[in-house]
C-alpha atoms as a PDB file:
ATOM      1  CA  UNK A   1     -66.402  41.604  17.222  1.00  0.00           C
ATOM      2  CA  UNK A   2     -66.208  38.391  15.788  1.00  0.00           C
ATOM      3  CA  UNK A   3     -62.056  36.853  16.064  1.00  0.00           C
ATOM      4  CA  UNK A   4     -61.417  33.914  13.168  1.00  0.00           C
ATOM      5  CA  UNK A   5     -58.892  31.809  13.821  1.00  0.00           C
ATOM      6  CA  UNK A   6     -58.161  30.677  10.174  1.00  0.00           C
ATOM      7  CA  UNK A   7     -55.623  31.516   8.256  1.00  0.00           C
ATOM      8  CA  UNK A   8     -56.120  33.700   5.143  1.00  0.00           C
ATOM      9  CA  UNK A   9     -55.387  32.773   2.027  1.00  0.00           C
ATOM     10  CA  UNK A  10     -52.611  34.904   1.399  1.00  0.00           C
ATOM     11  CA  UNK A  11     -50.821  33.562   5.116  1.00  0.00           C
ATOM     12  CA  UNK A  12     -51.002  30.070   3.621  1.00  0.00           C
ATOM     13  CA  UNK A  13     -49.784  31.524  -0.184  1.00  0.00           C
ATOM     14  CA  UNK A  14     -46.603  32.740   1.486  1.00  0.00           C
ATOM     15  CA  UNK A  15     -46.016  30.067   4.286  1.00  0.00           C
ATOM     16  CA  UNK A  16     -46.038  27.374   0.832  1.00  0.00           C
ATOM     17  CA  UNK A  17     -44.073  29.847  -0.790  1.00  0.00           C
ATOM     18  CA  UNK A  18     -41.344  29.810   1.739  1.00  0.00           C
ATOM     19  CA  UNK A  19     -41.248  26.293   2.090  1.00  0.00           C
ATOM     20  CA  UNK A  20     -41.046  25.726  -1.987  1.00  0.00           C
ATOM     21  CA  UNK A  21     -37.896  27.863  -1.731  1.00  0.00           C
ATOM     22  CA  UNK A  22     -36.342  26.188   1.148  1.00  0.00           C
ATOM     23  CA  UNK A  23     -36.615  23.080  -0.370  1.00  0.00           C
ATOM     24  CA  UNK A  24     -35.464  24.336  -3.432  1.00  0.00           C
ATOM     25  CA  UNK A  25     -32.390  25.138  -1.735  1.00  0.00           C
ATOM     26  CA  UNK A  26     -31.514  22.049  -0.245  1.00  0.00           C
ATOM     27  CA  UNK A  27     -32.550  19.385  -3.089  1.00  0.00           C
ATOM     28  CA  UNK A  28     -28.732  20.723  -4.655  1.00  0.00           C
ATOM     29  CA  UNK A  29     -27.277  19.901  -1.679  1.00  0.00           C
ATOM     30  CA  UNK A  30     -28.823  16.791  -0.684  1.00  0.00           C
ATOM     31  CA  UNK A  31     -27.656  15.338  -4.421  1.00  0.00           C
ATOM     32  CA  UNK A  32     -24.064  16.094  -3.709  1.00  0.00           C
ATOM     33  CA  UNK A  33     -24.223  14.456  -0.011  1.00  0.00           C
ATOM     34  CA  UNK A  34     -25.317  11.164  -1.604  1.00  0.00           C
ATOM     35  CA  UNK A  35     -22.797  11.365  -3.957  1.00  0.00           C
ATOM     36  CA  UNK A  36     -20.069  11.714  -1.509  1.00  0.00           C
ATOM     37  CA  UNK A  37     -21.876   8.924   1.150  1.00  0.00           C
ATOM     38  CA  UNK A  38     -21.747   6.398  -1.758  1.00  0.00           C
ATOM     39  CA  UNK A  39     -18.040   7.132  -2.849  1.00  0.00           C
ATOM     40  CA  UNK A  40     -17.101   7.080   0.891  1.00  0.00           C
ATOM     41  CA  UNK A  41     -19.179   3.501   1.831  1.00  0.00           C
ATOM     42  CA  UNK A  42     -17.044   2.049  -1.295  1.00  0.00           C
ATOM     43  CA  UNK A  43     -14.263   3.640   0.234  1.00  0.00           C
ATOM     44  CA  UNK A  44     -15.301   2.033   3.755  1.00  0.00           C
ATOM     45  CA  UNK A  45     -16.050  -1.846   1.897  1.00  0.00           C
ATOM     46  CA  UNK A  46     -12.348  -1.357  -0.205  1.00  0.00           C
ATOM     47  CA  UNK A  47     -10.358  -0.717   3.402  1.00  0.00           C
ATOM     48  CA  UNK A  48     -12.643  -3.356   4.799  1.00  0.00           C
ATOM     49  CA  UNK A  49     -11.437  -6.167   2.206  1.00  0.00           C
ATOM     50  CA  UNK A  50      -8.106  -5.016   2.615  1.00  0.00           C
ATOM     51  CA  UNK A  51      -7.972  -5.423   6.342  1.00  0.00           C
ATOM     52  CA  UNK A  52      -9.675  -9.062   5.983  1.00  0.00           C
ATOM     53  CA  UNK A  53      -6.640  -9.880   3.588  1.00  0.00           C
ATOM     54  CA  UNK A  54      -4.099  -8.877   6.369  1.00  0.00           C
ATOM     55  CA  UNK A  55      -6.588 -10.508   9.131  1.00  0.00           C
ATOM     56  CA  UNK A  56      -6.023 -14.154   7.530  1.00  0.00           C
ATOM     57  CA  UNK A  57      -2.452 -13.334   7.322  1.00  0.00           C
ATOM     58  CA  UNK A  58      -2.435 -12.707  11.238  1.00  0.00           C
ATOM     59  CA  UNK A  59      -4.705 -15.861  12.040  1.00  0.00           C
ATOM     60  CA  UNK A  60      -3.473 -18.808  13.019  1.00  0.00           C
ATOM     61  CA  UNK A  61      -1.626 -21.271  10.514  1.00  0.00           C
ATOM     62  CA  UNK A  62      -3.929 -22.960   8.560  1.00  0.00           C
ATOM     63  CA  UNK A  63      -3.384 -26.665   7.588  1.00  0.00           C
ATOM     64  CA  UNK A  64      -2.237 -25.810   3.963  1.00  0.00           C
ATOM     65  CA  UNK A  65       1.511 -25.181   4.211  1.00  0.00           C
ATOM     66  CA  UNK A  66       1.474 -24.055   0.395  1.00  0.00           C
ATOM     67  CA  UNK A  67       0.168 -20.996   1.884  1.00  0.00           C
ATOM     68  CA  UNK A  68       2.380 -18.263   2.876  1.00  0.00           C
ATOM     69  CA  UNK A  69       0.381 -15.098   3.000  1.00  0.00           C
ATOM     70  CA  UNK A  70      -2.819 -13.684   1.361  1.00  0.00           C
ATOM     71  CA  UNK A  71      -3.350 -11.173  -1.198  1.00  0.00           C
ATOM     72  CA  UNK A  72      -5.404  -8.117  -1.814  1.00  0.00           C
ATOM     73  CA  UNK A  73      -5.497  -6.942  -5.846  1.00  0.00           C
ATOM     74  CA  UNK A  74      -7.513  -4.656  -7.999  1.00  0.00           C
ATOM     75  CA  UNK A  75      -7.535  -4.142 -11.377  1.00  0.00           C
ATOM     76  CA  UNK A  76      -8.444  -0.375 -12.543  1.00  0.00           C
ATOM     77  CA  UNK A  77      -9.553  -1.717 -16.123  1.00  0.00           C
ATOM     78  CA  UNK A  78     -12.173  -3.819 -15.011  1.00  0.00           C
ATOM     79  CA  UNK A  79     -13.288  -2.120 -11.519  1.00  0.00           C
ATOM     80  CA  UNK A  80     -12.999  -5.074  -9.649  1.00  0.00           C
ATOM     81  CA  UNK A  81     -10.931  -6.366  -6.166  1.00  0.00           C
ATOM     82  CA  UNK A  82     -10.403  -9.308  -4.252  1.00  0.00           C
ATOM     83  CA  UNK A  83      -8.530 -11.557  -1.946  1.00  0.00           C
ATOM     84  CA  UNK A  84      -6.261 -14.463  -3.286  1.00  0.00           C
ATOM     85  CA  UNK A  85      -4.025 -16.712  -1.139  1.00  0.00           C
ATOM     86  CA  UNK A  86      -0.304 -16.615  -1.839  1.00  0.00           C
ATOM     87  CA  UNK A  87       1.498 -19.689  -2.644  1.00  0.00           C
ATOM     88  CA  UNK A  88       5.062 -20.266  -1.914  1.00  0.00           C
ATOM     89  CA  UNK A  89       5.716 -22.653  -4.626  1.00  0.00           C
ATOM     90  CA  UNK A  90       6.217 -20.536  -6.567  1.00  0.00           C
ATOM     91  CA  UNK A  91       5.575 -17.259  -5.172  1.00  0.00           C
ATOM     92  CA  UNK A  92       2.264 -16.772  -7.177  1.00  0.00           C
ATOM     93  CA  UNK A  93       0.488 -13.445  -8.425  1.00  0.00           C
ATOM     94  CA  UNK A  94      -2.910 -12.845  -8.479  1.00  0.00           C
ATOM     95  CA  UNK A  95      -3.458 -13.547 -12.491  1.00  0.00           C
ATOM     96  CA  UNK A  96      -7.191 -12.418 -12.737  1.00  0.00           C
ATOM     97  CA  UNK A  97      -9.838 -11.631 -10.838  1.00  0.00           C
ATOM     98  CA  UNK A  98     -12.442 -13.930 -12.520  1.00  0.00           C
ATOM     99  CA  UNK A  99     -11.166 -17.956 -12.368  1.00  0.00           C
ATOM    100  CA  UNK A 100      -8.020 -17.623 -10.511  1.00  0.00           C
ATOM    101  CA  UNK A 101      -8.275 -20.724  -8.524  1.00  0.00           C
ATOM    102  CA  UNK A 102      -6.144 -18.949  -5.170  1.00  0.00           C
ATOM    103  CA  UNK A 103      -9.444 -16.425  -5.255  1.00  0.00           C
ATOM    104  CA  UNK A 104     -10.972 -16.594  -2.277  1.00  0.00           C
ATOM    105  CA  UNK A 105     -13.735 -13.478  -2.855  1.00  0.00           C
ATOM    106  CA  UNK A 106     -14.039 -11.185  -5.594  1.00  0.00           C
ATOM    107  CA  UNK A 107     -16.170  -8.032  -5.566  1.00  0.00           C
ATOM    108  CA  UNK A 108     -16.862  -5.261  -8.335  1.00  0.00           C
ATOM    109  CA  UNK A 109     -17.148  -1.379  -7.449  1.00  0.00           C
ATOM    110  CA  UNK A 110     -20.460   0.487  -7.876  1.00  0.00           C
ATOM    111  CA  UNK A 111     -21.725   1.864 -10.942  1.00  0.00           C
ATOM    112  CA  UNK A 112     -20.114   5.266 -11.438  1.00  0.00           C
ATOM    113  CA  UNK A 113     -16.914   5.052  -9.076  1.00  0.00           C
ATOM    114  CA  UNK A 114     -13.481   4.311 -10.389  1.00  0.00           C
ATOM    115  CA  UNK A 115     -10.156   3.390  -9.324  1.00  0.00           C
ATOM    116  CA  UNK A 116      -7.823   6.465  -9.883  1.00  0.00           C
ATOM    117  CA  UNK A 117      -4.230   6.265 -10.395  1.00  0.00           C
ATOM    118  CA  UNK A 118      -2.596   4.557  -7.368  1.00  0.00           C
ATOM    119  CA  UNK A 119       0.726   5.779  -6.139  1.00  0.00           C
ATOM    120  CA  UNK A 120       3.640   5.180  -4.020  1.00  0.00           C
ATOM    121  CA  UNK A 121       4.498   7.961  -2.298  1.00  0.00           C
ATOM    122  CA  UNK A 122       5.095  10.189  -5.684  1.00  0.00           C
ATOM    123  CA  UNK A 123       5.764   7.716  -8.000  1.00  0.00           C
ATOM    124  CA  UNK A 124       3.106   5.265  -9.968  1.00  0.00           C
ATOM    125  CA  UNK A 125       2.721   1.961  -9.001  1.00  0.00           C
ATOM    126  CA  UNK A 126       2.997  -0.737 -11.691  1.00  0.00           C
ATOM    127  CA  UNK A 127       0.268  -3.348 -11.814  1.00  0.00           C
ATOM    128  CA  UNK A 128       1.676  -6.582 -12.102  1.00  0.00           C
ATOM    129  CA  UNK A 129       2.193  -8.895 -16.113  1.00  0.00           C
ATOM    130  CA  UNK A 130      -1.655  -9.461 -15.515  1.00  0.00           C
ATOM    131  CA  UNK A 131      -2.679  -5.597 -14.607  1.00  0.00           C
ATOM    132  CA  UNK A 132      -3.151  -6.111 -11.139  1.00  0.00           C
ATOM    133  CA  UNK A 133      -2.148  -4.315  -8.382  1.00  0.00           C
ATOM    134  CA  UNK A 134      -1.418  -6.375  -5.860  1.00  0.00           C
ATOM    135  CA  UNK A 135      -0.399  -5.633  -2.119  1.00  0.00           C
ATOM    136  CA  UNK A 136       0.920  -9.241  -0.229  1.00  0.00           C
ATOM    137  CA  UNK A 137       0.082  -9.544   3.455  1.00  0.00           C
ATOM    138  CA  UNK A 138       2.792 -12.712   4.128  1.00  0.00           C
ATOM    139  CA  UNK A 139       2.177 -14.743   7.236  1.00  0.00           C
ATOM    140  CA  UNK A 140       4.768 -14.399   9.772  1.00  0.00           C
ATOM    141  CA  UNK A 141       5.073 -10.835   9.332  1.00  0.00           C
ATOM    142  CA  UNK A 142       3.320  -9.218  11.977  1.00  0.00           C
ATOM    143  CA  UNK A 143       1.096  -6.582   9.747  1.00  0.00           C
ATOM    144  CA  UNK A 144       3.507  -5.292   7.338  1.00  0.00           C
ATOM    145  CA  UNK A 145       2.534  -5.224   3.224  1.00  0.00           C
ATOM    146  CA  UNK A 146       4.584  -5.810   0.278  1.00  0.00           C
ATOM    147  CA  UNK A 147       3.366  -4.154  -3.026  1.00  0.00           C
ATOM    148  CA  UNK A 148       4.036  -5.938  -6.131  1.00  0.00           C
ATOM    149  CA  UNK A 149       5.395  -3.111  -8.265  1.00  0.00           C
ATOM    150  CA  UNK A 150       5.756  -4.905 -11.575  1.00  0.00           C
ATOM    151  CA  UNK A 151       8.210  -7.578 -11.505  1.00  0.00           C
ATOM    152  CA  UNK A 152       9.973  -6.280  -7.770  1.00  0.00           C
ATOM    153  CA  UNK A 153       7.870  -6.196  -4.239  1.00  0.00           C
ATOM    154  CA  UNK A 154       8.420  -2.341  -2.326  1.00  0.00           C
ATOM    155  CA  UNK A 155       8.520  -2.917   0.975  1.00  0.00           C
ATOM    156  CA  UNK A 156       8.136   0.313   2.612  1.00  0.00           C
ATOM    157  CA  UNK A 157       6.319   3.682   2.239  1.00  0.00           C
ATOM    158  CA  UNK A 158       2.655   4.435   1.603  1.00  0.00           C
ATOM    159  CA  UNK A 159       0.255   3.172  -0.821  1.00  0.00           C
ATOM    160  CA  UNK A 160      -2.326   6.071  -2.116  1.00  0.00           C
ATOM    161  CA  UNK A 161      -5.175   4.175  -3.942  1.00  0.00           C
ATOM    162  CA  UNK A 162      -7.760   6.900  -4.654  1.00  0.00           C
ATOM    163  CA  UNK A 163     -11.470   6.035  -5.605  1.00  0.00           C
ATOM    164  CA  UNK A 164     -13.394   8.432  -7.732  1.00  0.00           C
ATOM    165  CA  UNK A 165     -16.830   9.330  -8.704  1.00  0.00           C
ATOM    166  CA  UNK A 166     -18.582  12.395 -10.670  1.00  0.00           C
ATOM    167  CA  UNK A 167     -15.225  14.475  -9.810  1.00  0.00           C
ATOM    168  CA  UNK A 168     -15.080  13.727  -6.263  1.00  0.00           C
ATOM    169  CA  UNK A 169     -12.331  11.465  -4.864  1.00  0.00           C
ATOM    170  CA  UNK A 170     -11.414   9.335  -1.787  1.00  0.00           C
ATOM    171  CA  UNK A 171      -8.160   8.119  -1.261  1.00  0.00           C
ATOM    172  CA  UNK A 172      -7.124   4.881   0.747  1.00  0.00           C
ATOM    173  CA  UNK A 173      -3.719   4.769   1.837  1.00  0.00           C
ATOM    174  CA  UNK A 174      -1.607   1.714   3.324  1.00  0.00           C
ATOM    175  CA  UNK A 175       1.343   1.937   4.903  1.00  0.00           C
ATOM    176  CA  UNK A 176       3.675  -0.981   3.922  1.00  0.00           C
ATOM    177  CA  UNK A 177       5.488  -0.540   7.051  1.00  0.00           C
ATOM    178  CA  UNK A 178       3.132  -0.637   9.680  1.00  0.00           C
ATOM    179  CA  UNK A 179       0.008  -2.135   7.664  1.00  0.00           C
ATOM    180  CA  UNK A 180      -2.805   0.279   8.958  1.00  0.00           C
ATOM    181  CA  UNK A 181      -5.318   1.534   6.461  1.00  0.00           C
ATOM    182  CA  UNK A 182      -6.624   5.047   6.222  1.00  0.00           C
ATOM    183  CA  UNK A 183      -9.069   6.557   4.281  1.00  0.00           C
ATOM    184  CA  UNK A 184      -8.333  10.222   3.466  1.00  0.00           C
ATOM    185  CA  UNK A 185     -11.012  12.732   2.272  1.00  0.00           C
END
C-alpha cells in the first residue's frame, strides 16, 4: 500500500478554521489591553513629572534665592501639566500652562485620555483663580506637598487625581504628608 504524507484538504479546511476562530477570539481582547497599556503609560509619565517636581525641591539650593520650591499643575480644561518654580516674592501660582515665564516643562496628555475629577480624600479639590490645580513641593521640606485648594494650601491627606480613557480609569494619588506617589488601578 502506498502511505501519503500530505494533508487532505479537509485537515487543512479545519486546522484554518480553528485558527480563524482563535484569533477571532482574541482580536477583542487584545483592543482592550492597548487601551488600558496606553491609559496606564500616561499614568506612569503623570507620576513621573510629579516626582521630578519634588526631585528639584530635594536637590541642592540652586543659586536663585527667589526660588523656594517647585510646582506641579494641571489643568483638566485643556489636558495639559507641567512643572513651574515657586517664587517667594510673592508666593506665586502657576497662572497658565502656555507662557508662564516660572514654566520650566509643559506636556499635553494623549489623544483620548482625560483628567477626571481630582479629590481630596472625599471632598473636590479647587483649581486655583487660573484653573489649575496645583500641588507645591517647597524646598526645605523634606518630601511633603501642599495643594493649592483655591485661595488656602491643605497640607495633609491624599490627593486622588484619576486619568480616564474610553471608560476605563487610573488614579494617581499623593500623599501630602509623606510625598510618595501611587498609581492605583
Amino acid at each position: 500500500m502506498l502511505h501519503s504524507r500530505a494533508f487532505t484538504l479537509i485537515e487543512v479546511m479545519v486546522t484554518v478554521g480553528i485558527v480563524v476562530l482563535m484569533a477571532s477570539l482574541a482580536l477583542p481582547n487584545l483592543a482592550g489591553f492597548k487601551k488600558r497599556q496606553s491609559l496606564e503609560r500616561t499614568a506612569l509619565e503623570f507620576r513621573n513629572k510629579l516626582l521630578e517636581a519634588q526631585a528639584f525641591s530635594l536637590a541642592p539650593r540652586r543659586p536663585d534665592t527667589d526660588i523656594i520650591g517647585y510646582a506641579f499643575g494641571f489643568s483638566r480644561a485643556t489636558g495639559q501639566y507641567g512643572i513651574a518654580k515657586v517664587s517667594s516674592r510673592p508666593r506665586s501660582a502657576i497662572t497658565n500652562l502656555t507662557n508662564d515665564l516660572q514654566l520650566i516643562e509643559v506636556l499635553s496628555l494623549p489623544s483620548g485620555v482625560s483628567f477626571g475629577v481630582p479629590q481630596v480624600l472625599v471632598v473636590p479639590w479647587v483649581p486655583n483663580s487660573s484653573g489649575i490645580f496645583e500641588i507645591d513641593f517647597l524646598i526645605g521640606t523634606r518630601a511633603a506637598a501642599e495643594a493649592v485648594s483655591g485661595s488656602s494650601y491643605l497640607r495633609s491627606g491624599t490627593l486622588s487625581i484619576p486619568l480616564t480613557k474610553d471608560g476605563a480609569t487610573v488614579t494617581v494619588k499623593v500623599s501630602l504628608d509623606s510625598g510618595s506617589v501611587i498609581i492605583e488601578q
